[in-house]
N, C-alpha and C. Protein backbone atom coordinates (compact mmCIF):
# COMPACT_ATOMS: atom_id res chain seq x y z
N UNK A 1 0.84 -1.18 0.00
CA UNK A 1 0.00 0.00 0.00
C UNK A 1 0.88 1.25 0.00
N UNK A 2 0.85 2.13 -1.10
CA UNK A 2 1.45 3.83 -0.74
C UNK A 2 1.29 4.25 0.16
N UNK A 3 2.54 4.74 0.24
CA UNK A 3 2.25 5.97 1.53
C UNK A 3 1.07 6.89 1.34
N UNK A 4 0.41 7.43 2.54
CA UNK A 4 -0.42 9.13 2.12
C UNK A 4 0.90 9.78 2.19
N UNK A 5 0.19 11.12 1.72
CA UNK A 5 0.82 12.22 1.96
C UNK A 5 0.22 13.34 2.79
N UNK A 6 0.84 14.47 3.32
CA UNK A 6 0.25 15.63 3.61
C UNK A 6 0.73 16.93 2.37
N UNK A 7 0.01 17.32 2.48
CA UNK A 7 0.47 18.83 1.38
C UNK A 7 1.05 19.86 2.57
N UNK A 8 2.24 20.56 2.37
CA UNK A 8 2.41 21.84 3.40
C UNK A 8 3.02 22.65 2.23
N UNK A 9 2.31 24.12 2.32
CA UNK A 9 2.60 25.18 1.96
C UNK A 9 3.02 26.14 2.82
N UNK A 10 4.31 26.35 2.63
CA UNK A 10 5.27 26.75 3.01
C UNK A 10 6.27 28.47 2.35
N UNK A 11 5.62 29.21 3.73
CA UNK A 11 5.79 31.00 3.33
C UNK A 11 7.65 30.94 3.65
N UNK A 12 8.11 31.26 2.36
CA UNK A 12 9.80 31.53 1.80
C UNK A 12 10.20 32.74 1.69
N UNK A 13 10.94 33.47 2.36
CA UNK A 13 11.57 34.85 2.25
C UNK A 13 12.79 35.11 2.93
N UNK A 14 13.80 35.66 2.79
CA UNK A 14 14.62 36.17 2.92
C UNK A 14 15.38 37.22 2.81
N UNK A 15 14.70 38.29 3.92
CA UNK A 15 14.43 40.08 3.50
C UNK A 15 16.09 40.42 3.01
N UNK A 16 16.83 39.77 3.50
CA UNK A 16 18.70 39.82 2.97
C UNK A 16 18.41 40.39 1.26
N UNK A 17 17.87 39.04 0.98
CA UNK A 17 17.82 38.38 -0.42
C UNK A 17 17.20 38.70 -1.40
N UNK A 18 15.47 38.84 -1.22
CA UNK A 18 14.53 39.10 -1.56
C UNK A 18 13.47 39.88 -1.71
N UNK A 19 12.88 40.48 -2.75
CA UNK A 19 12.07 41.61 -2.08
C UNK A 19 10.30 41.14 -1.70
N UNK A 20 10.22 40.17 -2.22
CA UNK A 20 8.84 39.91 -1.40
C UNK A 20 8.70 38.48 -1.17
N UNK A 21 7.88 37.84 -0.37
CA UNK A 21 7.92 36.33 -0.12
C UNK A 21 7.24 35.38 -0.90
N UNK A 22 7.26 33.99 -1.09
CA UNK A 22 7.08 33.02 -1.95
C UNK A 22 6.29 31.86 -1.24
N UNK A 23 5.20 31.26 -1.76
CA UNK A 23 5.03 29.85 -0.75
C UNK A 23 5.51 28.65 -1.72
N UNK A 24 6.02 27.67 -1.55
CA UNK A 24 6.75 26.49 -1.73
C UNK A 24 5.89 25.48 -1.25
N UNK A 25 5.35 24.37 -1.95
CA UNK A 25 4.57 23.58 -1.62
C UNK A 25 5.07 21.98 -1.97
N UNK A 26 5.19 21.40 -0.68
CA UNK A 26 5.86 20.15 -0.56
C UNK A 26 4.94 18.88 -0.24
N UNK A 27 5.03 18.02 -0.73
CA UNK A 27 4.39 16.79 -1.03
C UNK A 27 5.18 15.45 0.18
N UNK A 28 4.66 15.80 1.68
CA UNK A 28 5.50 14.81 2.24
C UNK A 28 4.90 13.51 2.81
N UNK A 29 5.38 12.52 2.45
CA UNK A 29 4.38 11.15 2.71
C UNK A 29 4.73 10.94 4.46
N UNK A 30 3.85 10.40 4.89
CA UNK A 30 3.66 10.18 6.50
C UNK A 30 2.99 9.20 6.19
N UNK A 31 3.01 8.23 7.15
CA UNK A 31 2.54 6.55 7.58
C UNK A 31 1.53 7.08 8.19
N UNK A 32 1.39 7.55 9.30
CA UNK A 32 -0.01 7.73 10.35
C UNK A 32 0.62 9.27 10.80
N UNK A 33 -0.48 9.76 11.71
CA UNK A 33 -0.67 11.07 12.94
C UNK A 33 1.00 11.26 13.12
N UNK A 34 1.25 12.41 12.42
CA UNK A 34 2.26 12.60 13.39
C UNK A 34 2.28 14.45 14.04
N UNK A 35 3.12 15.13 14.48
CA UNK A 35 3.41 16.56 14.53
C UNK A 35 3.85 17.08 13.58
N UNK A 36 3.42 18.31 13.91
CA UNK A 36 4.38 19.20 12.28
C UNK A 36 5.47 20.01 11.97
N UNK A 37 5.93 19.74 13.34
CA UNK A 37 7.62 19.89 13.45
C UNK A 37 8.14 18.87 13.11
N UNK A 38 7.28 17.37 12.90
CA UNK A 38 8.27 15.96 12.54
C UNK A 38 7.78 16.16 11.25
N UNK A 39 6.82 16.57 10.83
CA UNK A 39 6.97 16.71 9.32
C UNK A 39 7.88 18.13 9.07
N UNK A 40 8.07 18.73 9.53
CA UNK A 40 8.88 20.05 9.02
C UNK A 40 10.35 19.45 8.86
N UNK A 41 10.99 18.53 10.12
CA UNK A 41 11.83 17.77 10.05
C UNK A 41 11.98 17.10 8.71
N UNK A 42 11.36 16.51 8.59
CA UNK A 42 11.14 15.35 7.01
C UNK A 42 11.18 16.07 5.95
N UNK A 43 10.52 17.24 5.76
CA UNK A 43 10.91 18.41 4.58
C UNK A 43 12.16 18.58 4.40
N UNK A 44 12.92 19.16 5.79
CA UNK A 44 14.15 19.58 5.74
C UNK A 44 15.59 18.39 5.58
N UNK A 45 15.23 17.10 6.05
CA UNK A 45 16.20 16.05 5.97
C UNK A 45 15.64 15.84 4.69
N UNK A 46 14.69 14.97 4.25
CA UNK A 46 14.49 14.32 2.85
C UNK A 46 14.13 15.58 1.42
N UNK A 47 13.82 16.32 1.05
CA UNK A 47 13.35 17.97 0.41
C UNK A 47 14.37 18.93 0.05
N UNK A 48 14.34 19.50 1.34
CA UNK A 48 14.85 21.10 1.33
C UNK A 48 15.77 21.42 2.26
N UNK A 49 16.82 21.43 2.37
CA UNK A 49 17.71 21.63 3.29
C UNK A 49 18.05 23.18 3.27
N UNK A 50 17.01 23.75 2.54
CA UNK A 50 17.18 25.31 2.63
C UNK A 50 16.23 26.13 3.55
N UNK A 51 14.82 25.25 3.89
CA UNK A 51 13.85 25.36 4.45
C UNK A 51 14.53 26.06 6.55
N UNK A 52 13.91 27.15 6.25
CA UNK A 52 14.36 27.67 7.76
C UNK A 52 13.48 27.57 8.83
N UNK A 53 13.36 26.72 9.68
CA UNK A 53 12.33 26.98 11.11
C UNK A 53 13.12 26.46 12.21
N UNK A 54 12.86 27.03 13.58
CA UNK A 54 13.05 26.63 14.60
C UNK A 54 13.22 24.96 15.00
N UNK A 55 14.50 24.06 14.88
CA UNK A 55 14.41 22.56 15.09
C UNK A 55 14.01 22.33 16.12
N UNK A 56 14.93 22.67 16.81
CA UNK A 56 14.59 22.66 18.64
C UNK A 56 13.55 22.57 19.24
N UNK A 57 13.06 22.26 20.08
CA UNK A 57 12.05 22.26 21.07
C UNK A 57 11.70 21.44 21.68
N UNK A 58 11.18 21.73 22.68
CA UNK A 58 11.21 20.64 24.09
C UNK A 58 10.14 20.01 24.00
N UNK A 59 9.52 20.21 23.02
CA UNK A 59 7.93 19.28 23.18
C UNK A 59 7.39 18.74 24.12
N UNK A 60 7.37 19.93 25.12
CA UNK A 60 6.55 20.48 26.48
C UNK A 60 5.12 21.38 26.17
N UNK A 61 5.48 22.20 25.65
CA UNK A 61 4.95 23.29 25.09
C UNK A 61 5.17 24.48 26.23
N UNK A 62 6.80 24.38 26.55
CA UNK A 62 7.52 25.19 27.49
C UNK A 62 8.06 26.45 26.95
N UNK A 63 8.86 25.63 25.42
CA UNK A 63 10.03 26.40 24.85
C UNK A 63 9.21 27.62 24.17
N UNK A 64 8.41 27.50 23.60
CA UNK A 64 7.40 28.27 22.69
C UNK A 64 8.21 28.51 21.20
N UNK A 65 9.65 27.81 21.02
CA UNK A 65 10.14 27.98 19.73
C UNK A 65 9.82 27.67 18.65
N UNK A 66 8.75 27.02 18.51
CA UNK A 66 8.74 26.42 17.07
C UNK A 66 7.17 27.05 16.73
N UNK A 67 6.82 28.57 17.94
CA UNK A 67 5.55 28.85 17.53
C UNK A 67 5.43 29.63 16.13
N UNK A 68 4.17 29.58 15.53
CA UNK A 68 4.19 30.30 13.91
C UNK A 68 2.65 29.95 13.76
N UNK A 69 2.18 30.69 12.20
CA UNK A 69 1.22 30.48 12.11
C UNK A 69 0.88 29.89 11.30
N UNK A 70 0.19 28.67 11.83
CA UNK A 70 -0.32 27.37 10.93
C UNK A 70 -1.74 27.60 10.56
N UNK A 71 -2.07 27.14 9.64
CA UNK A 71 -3.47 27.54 8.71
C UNK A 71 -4.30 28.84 9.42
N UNK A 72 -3.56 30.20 9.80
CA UNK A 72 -4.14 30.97 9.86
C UNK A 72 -4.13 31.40 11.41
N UNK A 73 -3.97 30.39 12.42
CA UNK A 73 -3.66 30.56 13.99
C UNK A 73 -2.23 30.56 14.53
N UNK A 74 -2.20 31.52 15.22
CA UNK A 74 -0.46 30.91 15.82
C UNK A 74 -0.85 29.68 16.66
N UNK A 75 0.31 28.75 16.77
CA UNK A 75 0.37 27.56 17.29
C UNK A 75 1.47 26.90 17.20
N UNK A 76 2.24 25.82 18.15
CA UNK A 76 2.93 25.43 18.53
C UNK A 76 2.84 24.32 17.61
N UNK A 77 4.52 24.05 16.53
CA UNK A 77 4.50 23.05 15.71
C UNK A 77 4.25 21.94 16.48
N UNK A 78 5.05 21.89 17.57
CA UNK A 78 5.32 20.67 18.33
C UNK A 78 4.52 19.75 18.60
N UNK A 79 2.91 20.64 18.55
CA UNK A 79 1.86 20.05 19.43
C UNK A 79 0.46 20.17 18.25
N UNK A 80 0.95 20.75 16.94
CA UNK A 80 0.07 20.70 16.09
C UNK A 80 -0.26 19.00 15.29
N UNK A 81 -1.38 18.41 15.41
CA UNK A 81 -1.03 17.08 15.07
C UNK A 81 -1.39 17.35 13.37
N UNK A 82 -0.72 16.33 12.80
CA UNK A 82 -0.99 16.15 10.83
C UNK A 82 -1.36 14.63 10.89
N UNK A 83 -2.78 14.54 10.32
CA UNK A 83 -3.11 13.70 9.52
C UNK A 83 -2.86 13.53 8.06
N UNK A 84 -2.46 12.17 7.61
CA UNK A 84 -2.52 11.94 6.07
C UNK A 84 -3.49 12.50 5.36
N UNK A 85 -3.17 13.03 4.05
CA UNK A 85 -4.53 14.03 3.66
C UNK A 85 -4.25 15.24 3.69
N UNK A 86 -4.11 15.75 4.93
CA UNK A 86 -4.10 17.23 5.51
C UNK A 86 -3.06 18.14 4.87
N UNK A 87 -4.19 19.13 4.36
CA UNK A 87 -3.35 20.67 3.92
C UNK A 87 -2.79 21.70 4.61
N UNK A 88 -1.69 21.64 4.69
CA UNK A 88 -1.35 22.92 5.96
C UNK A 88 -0.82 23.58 5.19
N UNK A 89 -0.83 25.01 5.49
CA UNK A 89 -0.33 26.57 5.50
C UNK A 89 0.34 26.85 6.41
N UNK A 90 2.04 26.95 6.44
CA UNK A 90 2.79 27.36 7.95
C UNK A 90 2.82 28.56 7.23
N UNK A 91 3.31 29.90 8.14
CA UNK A 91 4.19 31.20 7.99
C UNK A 91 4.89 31.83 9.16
N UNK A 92 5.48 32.50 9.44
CA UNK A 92 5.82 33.00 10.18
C UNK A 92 4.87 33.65 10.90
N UNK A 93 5.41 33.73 12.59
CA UNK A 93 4.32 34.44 13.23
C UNK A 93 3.97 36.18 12.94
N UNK A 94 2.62 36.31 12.90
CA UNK A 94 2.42 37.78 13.08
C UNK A 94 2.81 38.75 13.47
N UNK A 95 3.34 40.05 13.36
CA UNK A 95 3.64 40.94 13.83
C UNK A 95 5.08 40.73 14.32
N UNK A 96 5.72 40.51 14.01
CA UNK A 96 7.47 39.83 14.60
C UNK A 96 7.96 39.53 13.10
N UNK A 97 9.29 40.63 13.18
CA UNK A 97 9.99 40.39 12.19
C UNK A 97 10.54 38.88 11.99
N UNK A 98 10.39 39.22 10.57
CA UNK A 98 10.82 37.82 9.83
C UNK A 98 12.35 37.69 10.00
N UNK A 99 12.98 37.06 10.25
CA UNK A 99 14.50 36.23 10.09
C UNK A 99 14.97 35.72 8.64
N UNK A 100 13.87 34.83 9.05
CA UNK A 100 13.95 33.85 7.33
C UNK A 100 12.78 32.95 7.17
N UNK A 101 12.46 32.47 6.00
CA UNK A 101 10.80 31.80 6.06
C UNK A 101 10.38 31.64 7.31
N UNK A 102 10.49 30.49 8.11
CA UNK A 102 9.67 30.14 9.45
C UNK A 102 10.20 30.57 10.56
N UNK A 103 11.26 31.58 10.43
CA UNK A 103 11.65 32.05 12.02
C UNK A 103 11.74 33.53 12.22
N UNK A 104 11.59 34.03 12.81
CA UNK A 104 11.02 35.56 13.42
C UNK A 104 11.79 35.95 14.53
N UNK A 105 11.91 37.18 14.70
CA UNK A 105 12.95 37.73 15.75
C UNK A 105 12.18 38.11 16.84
N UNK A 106 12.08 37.01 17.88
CA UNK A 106 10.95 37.24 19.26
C UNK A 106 11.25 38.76 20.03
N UNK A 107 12.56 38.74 19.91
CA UNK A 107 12.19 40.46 20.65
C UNK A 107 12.22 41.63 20.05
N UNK A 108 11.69 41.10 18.20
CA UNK A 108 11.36 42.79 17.62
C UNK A 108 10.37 42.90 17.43
């Protein structure tokens, strides 16, 4: 049996680099339920090794690093679950300068 997949569309910029941002849309197969920091993981090892977000996190929901906004809410990758099927929209969080696609400068 094939793998599913999830679809993630994925907000790309690099104010260095670029003058306006891009979404990038990746096709990543998952077996069952997982988080979407372990799929962000799987983008970045098997994909895109250009792809920028927060790896780290304590998957407590202590660190608050890997927060951003997923289909429209801020929320914690760590603790966001992905079903096979499922379309997600990450971007950077609101109002907090951008760094680079998925990471933001918490104290600007």
């Amino acid at each position: 049996m094939p793998k599913q997949t999830v679809r993630v569309i994925a907000f790309r910029c690099d104010p260095d680099k670029e003058p306006a941002p891009t979404y990038k849309v990746y096709e990543v197969p998952i077996e069952e339920t997982t988080t979407l920091l372990q799929v962000l993981n799987t983008i970045y090892e098997d994909q895109d090794r250009t792809l920028a977000f927060r790896r780290y996190c304590c998957g407590y929901k202590c660190c608050n690093s890997c927060r951003m906004t997923i289909n429209g809410q801020t929320a914690l990758a760590c603790h966001t679950m992905i079903e096979p099927g499922d379309e997600i929209t990450v971007e950077p969080l609101k109002d907090h300068p951008v760094i680079r696609d998925l990471v933001v400068d918490f104290d600007g």
